[in-house]
Protein backbone atom coordinates (compact mmCIF):
# COMPACT_ATOMS: atom_id res chain seq x y z
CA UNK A 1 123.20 -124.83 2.86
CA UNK A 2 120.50 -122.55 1.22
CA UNK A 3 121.41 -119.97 -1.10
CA UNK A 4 119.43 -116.85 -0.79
CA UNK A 5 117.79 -116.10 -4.42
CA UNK A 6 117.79 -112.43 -4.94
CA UNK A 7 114.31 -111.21 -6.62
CA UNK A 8 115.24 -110.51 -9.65
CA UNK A 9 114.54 -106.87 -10.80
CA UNK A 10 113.19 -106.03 -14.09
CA UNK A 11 115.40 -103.57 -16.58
CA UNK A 12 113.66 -100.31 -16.71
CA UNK A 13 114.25 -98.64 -19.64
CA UNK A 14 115.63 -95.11 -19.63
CA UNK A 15 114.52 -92.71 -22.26
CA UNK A 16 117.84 -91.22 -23.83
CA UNK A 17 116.50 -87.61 -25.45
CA UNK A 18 116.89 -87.60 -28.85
CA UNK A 19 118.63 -84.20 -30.30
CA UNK A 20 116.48 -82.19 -32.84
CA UNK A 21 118.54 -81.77 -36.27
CA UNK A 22 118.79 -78.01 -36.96
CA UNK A 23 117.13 -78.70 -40.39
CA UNK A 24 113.99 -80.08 -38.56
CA UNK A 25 113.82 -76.57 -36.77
CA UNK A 26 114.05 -74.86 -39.48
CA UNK A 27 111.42 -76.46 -40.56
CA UNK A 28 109.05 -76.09 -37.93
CA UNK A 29 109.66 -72.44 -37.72
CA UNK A 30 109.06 -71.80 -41.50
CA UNK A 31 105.63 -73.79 -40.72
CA UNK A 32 104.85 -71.36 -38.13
CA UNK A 33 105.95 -68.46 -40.49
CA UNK A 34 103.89 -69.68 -43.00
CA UNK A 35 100.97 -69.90 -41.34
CA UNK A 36 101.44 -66.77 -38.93
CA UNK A 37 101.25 -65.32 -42.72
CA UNK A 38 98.78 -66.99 -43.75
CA UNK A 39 96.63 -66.02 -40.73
CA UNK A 40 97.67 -62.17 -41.45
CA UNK A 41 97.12 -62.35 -45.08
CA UNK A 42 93.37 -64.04 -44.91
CA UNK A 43 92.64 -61.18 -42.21
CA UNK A 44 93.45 -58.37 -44.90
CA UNK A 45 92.25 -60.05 -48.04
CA UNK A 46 88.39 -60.42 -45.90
CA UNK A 47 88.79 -56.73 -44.71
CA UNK A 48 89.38 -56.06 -48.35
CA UNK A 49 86.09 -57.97 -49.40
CA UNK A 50 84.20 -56.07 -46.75
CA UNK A 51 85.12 -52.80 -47.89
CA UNK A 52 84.77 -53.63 -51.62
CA UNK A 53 80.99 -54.96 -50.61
CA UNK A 54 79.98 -51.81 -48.93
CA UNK A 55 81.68 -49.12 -51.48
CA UNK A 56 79.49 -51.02 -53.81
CA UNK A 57 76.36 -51.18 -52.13
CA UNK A 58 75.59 -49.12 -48.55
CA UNK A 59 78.21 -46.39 -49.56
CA UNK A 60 78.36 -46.15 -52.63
CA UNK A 61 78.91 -42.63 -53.89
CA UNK A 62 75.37 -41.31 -55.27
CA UNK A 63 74.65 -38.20 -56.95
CA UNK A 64 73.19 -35.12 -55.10
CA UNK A 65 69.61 -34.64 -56.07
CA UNK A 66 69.02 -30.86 -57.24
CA UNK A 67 65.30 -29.59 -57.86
CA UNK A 68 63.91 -26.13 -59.15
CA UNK A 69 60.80 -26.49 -57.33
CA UNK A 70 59.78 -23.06 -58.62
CA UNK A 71 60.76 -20.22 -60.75
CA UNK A 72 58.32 -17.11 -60.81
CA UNK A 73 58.05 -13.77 -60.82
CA UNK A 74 58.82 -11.32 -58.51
CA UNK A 75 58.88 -7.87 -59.33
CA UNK A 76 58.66 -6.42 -63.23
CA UNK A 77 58.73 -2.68 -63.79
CA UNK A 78 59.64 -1.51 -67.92
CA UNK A 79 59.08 1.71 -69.87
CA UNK A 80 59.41 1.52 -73.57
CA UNK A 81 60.63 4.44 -75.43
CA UNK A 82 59.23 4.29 -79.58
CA UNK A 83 61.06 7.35 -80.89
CA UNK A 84 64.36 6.77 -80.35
CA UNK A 85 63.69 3.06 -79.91
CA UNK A 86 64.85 2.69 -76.16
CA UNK A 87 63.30 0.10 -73.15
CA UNK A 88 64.10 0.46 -69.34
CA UNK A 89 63.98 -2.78 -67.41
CA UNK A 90 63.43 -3.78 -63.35
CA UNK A 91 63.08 -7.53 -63.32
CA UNK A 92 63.54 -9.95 -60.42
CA UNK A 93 62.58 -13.73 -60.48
CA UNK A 94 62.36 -15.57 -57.21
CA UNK A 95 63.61 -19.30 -57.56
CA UNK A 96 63.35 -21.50 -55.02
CA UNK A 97 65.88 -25.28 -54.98
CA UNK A 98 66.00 -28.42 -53.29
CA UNK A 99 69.30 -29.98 -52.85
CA UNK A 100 69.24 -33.86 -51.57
CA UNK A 101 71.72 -35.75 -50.10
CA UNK A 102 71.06 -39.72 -51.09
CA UNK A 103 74.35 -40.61 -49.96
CA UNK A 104 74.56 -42.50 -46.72
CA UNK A 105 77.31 -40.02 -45.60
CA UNK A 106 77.54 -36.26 -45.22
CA UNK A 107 78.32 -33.77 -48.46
CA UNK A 108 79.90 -30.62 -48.45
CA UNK A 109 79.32 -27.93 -51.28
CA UNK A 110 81.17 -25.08 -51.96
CA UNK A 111 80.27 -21.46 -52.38
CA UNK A 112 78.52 -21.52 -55.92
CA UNK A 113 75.92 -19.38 -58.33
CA UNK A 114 72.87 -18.89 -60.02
CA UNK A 115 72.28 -16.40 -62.88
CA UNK A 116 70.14 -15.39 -64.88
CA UNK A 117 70.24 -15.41 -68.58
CA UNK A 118 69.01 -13.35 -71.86
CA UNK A 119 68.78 -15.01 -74.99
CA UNK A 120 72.31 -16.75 -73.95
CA UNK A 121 73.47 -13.38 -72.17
CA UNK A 122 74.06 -13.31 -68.57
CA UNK A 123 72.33 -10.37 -66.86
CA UNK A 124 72.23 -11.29 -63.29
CA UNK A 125 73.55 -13.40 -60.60
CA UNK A 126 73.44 -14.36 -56.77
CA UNK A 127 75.66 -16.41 -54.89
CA UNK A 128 75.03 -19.99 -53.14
CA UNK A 129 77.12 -20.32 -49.61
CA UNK A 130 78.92 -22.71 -49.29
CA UNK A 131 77.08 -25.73 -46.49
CA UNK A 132 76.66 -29.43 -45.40
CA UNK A 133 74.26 -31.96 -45.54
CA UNK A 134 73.94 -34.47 -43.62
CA UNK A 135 73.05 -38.68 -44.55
CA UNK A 136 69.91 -38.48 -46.18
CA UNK A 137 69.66 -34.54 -45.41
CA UNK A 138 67.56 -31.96 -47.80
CA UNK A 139 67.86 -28.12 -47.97
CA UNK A 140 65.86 -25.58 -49.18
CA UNK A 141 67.27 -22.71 -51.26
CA UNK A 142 65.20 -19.63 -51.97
CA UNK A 143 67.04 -17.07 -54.21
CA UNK A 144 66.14 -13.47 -55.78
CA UNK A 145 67.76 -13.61 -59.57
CA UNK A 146 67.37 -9.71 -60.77
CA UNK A 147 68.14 -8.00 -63.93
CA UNK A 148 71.67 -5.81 -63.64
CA UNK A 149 69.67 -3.11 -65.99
CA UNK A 150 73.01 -1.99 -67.47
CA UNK A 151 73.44 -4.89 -69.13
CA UNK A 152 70.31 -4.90 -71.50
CA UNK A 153 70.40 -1.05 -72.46
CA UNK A 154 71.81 -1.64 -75.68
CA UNK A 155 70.20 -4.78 -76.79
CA UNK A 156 68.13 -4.44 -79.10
CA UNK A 157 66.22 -7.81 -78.74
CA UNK A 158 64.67 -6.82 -75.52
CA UNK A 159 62.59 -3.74 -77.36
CA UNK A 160 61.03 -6.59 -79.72
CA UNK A 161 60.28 -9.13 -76.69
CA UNK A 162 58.30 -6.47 -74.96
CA UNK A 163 56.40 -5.48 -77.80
CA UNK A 164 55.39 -8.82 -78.40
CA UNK A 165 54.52 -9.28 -74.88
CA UNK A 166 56.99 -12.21 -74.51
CA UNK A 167 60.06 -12.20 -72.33
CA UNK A 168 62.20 -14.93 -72.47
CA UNK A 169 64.71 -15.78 -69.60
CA UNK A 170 67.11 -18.94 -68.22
CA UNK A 171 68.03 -19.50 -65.04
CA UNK A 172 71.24 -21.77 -64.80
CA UNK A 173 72.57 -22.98 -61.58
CA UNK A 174 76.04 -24.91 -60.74
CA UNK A 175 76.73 -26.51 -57.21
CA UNK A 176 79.96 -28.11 -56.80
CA UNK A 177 80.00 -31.21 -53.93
CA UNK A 178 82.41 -33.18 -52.50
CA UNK A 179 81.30 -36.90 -51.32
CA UNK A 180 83.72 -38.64 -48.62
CA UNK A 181 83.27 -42.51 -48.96
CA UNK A 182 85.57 -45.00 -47.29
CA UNK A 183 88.97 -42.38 -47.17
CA UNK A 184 87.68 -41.51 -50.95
CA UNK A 185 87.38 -38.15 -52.04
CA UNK A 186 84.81 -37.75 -55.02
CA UNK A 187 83.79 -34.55 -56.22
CA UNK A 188 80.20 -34.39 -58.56
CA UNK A 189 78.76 -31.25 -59.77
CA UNK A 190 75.27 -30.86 -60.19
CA UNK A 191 73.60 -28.07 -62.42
CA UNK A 192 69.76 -27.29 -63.24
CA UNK A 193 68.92 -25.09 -66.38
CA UNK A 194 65.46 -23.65 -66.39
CA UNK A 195 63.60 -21.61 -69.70
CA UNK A 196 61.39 -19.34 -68.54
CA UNK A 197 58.59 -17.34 -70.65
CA UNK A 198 57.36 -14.69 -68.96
CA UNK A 199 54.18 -13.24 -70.14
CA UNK A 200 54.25 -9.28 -69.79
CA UNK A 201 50.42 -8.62 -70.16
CA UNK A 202 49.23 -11.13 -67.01
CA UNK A 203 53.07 -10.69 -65.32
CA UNK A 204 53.28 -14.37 -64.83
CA UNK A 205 55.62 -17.42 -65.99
CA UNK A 206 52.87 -19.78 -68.02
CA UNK A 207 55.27 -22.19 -68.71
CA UNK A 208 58.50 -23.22 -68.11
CA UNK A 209 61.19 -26.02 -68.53
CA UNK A 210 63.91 -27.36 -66.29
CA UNK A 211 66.57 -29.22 -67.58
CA UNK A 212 69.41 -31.36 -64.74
CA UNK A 213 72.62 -32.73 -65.11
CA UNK A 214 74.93 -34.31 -62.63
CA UNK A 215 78.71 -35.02 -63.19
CA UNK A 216 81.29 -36.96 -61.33
């Protein structure tokens, strides 16, 4: 009598999961922190960088460029008096400025002056509106400086200057600026002094000398 042999069937091996500790997934999440931080922190400090680079090169806060291009005269009118010793004065100087805007962003400047100066006296003014310039922008200013006569009645230098033909004069002129770079307010002022000699025989400036200085 034959015994049927059953094929014998190989064990297959069932995978049992295997529980994850609580300290391993604490673990794995503080990796994930760490980099997620890491990630964030990298992305700021190169953002940084890249700021730092251009506020030190493309925008980086330059000084407005002011030039007197020209200073002369205008109008000149006197009457000297010998006995008493007395002078009457009408004097008006035209000056005409260049402002320049190196910066590679827009500068505003507020309402400012020029006057106009007597042996360290001022005798005149006119005021400078207040404007914009544009990146790389330039403006031309043409002012009339004139004499407030009032103010040079009782000085006595002025009798001696005209009798010795020689009349000498400053102009002085102040613009205040504000430069926006990267969210950065900075404020320069820029200021042009300019001795003038004006010859009363011919009625002309021969010679004159400008003097610039910018502040931040």
């Amino acid at each position: 009598m034959d015994i049927e042999k059953k094929d014998e069937q190989p064990l297959r091996s069932v995978a049992v999961p295997v529980a994850v500790s609580d300290d391993q997934s604490r673990k794995r999440k503080r990796r994930r922190c760490i980099i997620c931080w890491s990630s964030v922190i990298g992305v700021i400090l190169t953002i940084a960088l890249i700021i730092l680079i251009l506020s030190l090169t493309v925008f980086k806060a330059k000084k407005p460029v002011m030039t007197v291009n020209s200073v002369s005269l205008e109008d000149l009118n006197f009457s000297i008096n010998p006995i008493p010793a007395s002078v009457s004065l009408n004097l008006s100087l035209a000056l005409d400025i260049s402002i320049e805007n190196p910066n590679k962003v827009s500068i505003k400047y507020r309402t400012s002056s020029a006057s106009l100066r007597y042996r360290g006296k001022e005798v005149g003014n006119v005021p400078i509106p207040a404007g914009k310039l544009g990146s790389d922008d330039k403006t031309q200013l043409n002012l009339t400086l004139t004499v407030f006569a009032d103010r040079l009645v009782s000085d006595s230098d002025l009798y001696r200057d005209l009798v010795g033909g020689n009349l000498p004069f400053t102009t002085y002129t102040r613009i205040k600026a504000k430069v926006r770079v990267l969210f950065v307010n900075i404020h320069v002022t820029s200021t042009s002094t300019c001795d003038v000699n004006i010859d009363v025989q011919s009625r002309s400036i021969p010679d004159q000398n400008c003097r610039y200085k910018n502040k931040i």
